[in-house]
PDB file of N, CA and C in Angstrom:
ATOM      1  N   UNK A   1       0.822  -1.207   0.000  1.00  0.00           N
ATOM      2  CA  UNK A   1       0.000   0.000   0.000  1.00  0.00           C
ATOM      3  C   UNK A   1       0.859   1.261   0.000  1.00  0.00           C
ATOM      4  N   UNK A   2       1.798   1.398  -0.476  1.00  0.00           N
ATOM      5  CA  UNK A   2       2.727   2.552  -0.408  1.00  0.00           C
ATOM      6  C   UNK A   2       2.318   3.521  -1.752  1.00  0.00           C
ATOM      7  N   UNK A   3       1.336   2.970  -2.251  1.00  0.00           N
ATOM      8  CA  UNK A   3       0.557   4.299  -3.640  1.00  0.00           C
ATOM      9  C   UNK A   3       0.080   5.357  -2.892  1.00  0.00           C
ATOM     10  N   UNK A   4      -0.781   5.164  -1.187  1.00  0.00           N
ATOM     11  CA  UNK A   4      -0.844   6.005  -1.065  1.00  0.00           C
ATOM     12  C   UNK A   4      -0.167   6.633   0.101  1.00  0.00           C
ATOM     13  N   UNK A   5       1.036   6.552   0.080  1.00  0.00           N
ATOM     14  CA  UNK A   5       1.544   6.759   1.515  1.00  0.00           C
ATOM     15  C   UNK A   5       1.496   8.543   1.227  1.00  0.00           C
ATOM     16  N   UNK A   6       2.131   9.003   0.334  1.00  0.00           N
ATOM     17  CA  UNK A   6       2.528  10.779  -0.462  1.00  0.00           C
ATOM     18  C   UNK A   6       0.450  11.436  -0.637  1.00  0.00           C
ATOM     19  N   UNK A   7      -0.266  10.502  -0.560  1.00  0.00           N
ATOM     20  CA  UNK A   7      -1.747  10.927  -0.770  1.00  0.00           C
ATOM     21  C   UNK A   7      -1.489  12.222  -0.059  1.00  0.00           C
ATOM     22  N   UNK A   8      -1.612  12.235   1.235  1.00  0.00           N
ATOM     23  CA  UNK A   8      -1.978  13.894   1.427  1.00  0.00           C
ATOM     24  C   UNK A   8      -1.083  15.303   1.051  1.00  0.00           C
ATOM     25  N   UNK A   9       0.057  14.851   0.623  1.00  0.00           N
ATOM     26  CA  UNK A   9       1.091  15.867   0.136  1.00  0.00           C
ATOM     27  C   UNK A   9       0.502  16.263  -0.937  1.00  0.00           C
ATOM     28  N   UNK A  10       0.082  15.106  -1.886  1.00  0.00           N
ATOM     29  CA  UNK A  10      -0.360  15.338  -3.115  1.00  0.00           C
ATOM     30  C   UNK A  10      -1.743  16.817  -3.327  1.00  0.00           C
ATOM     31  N   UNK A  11      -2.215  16.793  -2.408  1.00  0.00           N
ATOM     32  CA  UNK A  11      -3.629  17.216  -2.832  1.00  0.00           C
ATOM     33  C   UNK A  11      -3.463  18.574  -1.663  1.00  0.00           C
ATOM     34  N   UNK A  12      -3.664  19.907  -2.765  1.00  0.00           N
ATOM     35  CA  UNK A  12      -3.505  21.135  -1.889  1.00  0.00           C
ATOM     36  C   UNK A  12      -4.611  21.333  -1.710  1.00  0.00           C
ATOM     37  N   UNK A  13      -5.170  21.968  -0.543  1.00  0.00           N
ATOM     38  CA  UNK A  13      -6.029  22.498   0.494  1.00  0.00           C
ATOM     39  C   UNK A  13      -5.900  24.075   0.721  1.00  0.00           C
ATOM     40  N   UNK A  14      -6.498  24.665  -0.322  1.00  0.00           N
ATOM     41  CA  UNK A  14      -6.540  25.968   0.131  1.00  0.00           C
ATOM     42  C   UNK A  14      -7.735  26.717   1.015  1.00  0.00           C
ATOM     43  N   UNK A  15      -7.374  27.927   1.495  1.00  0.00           N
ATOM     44  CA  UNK A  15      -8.444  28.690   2.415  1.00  0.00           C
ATOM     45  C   UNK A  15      -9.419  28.352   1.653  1.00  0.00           C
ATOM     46  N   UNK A  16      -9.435  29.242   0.379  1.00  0.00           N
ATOM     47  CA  UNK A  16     -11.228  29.862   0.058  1.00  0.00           C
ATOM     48  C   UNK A  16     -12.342  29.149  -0.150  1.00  0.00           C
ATOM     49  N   UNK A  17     -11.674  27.954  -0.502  1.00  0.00           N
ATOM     50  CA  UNK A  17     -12.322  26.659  -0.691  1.00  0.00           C
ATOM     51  C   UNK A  17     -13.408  26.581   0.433  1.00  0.00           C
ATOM     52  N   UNK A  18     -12.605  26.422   1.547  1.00  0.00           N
ATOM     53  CA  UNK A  18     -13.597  26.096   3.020  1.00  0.00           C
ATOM     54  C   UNK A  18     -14.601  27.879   3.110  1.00  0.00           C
ATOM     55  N   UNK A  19     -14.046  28.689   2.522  1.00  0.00           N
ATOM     56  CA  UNK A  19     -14.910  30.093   3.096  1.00  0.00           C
ATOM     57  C   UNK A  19     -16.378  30.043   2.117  1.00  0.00           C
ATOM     58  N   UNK A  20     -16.155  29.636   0.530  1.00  0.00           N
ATOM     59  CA  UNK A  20     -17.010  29.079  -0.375  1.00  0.00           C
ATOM     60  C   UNK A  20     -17.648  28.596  -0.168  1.00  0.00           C
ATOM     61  N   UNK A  21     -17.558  27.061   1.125  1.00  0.00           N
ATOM     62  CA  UNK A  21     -18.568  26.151   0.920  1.00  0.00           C
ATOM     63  C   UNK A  21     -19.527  26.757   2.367  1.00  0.00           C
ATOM     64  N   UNK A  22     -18.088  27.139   3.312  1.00  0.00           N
ATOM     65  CA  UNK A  22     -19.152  27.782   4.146  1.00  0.00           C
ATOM     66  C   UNK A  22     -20.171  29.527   3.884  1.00  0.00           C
ATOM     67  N   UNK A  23     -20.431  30.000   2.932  1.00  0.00           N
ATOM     68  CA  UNK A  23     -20.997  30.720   2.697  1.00  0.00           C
ATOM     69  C   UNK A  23     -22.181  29.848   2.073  1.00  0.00           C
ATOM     70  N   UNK A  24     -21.894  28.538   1.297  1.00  0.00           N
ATOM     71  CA  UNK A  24     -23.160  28.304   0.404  1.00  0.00           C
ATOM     72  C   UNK A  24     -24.144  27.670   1.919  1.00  0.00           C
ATOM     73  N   UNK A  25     -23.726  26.545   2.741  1.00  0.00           N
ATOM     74  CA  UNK A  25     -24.439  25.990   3.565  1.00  0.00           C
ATOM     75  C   UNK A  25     -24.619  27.012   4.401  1.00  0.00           C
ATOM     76  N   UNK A  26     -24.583  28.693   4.853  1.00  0.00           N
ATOM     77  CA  UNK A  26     -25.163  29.437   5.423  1.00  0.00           C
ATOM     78  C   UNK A  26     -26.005  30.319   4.676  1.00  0.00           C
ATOM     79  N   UNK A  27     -25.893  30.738   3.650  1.00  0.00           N
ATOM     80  CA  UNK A  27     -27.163  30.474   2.713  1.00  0.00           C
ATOM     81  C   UNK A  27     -28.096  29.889   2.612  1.00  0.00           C
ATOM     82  N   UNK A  28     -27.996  28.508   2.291  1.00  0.00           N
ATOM     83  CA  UNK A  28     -28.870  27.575   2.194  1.00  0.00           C
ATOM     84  C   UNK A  28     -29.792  27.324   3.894  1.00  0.00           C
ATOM     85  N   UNK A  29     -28.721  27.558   4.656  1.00  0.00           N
ATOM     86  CA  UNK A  29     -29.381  27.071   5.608  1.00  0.00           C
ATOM     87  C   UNK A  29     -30.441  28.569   6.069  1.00  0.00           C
ATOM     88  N   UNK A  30     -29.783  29.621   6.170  1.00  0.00           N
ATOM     89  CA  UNK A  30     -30.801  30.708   5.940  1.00  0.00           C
ATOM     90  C   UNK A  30     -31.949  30.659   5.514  1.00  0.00           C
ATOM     91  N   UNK A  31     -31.918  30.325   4.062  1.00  0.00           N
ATOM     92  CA  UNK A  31     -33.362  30.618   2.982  1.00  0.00           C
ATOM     93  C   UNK A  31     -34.295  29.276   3.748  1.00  0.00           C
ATOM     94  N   UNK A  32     -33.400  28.076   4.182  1.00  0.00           N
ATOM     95  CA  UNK A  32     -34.697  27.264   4.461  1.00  0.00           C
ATOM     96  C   UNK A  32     -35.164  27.570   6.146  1.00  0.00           C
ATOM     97  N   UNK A  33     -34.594  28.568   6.581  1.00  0.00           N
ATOM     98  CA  UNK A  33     -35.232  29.045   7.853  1.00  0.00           C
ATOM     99  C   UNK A  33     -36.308  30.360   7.738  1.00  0.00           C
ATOM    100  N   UNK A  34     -35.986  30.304   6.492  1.00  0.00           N
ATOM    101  CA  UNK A  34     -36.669  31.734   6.180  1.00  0.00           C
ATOM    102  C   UNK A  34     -37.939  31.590   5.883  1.00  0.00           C
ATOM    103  N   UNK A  35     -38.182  30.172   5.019  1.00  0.00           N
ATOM    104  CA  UNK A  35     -38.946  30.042   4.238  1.00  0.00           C
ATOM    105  C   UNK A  35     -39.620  29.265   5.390  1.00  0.00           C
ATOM    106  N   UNK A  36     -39.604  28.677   6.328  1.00  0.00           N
ATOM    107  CA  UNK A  36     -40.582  28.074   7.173  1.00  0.00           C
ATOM    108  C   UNK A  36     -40.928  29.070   7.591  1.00  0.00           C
ATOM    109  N   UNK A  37     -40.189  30.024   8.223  1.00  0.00           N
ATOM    110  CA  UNK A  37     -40.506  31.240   9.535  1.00  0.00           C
ATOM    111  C   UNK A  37     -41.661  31.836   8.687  1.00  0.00           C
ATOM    112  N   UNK A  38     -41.603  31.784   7.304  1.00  0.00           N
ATOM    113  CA  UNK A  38     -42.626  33.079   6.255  1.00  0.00           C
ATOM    114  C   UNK A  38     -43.942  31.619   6.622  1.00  0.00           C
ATOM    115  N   UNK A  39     -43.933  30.849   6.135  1.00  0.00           N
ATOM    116  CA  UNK A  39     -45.102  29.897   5.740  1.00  0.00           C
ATOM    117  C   UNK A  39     -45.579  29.733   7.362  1.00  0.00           C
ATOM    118  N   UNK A  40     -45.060  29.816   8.279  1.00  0.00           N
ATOM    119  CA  UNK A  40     -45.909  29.963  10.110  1.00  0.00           C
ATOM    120  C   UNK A  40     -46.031  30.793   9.734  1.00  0.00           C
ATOM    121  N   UNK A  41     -45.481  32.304   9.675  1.00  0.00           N
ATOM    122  CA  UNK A  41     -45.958  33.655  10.019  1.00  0.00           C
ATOM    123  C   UNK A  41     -47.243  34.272   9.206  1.00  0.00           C
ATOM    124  N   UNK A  42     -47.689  33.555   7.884  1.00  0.00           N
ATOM    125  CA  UNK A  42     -47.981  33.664   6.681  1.00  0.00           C
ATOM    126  C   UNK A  42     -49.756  32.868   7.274  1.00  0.00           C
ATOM    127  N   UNK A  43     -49.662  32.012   7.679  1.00  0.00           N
ATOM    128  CA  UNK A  43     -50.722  30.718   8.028  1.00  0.00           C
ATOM    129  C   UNK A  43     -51.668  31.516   9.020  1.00  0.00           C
ATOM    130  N   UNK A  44     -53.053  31.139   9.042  1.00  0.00           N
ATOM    131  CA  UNK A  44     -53.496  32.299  10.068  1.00  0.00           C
ATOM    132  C   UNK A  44     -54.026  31.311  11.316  1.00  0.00           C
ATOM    133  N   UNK A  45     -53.794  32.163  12.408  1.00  0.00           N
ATOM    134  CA  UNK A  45     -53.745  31.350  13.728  1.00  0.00           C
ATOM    135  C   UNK A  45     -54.539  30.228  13.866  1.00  0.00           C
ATOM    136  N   UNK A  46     -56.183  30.977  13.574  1.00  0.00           N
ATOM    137  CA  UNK A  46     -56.928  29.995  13.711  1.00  0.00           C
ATOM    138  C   UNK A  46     -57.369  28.897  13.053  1.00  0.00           C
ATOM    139  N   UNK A  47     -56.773  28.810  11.543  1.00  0.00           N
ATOM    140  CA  UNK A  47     -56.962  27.797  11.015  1.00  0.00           C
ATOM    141  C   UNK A  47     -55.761  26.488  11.613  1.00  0.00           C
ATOM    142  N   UNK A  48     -55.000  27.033  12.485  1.00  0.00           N
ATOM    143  CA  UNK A  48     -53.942  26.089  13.164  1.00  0.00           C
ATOM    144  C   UNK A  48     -54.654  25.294  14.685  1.00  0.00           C
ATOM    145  N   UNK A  49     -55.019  26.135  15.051  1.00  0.00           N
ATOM    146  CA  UNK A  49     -56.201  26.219  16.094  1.00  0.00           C
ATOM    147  C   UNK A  49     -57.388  25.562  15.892  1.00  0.00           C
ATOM    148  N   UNK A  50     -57.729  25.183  14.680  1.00  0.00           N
ATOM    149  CA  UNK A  50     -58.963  24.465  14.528  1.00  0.00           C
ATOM    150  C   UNK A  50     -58.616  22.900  13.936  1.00  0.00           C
ATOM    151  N   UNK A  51     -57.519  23.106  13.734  1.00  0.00           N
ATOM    152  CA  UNK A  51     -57.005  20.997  13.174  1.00  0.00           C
ATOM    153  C   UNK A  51     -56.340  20.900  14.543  1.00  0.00           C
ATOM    154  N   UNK A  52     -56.197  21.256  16.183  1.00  0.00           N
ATOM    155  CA  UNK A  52     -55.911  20.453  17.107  1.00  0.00           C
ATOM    156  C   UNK A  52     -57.038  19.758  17.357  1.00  0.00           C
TER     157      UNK A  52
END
């Protein structure tokens, strides 16, 4: 198994990479908090109130 002994030397790891992906999954995770918070805030009380 010595093909991959050099594996992690091989493969560069830069910053922006990680700042990229963490901007998309705080995005993403945003819009789908957004979009529930709108569809409760959006829904009117008592029709929530009347299917308990």
């Amino acid at each position: 198994m010595t093909w991959l002994g050099n594996f992690n030397e091989g493969i560069e790891q830069t910053f922006w990479v990680y700042l990229i992906i963490t901007f998309f999954i705080t995005v993403i995770t945003w819009l789908s908090v957004a979009t529930q918070a709108f569809k409760v805030a959006s829904t009117r009380f008592s029709l929530i109130l009347r299917d308990q």
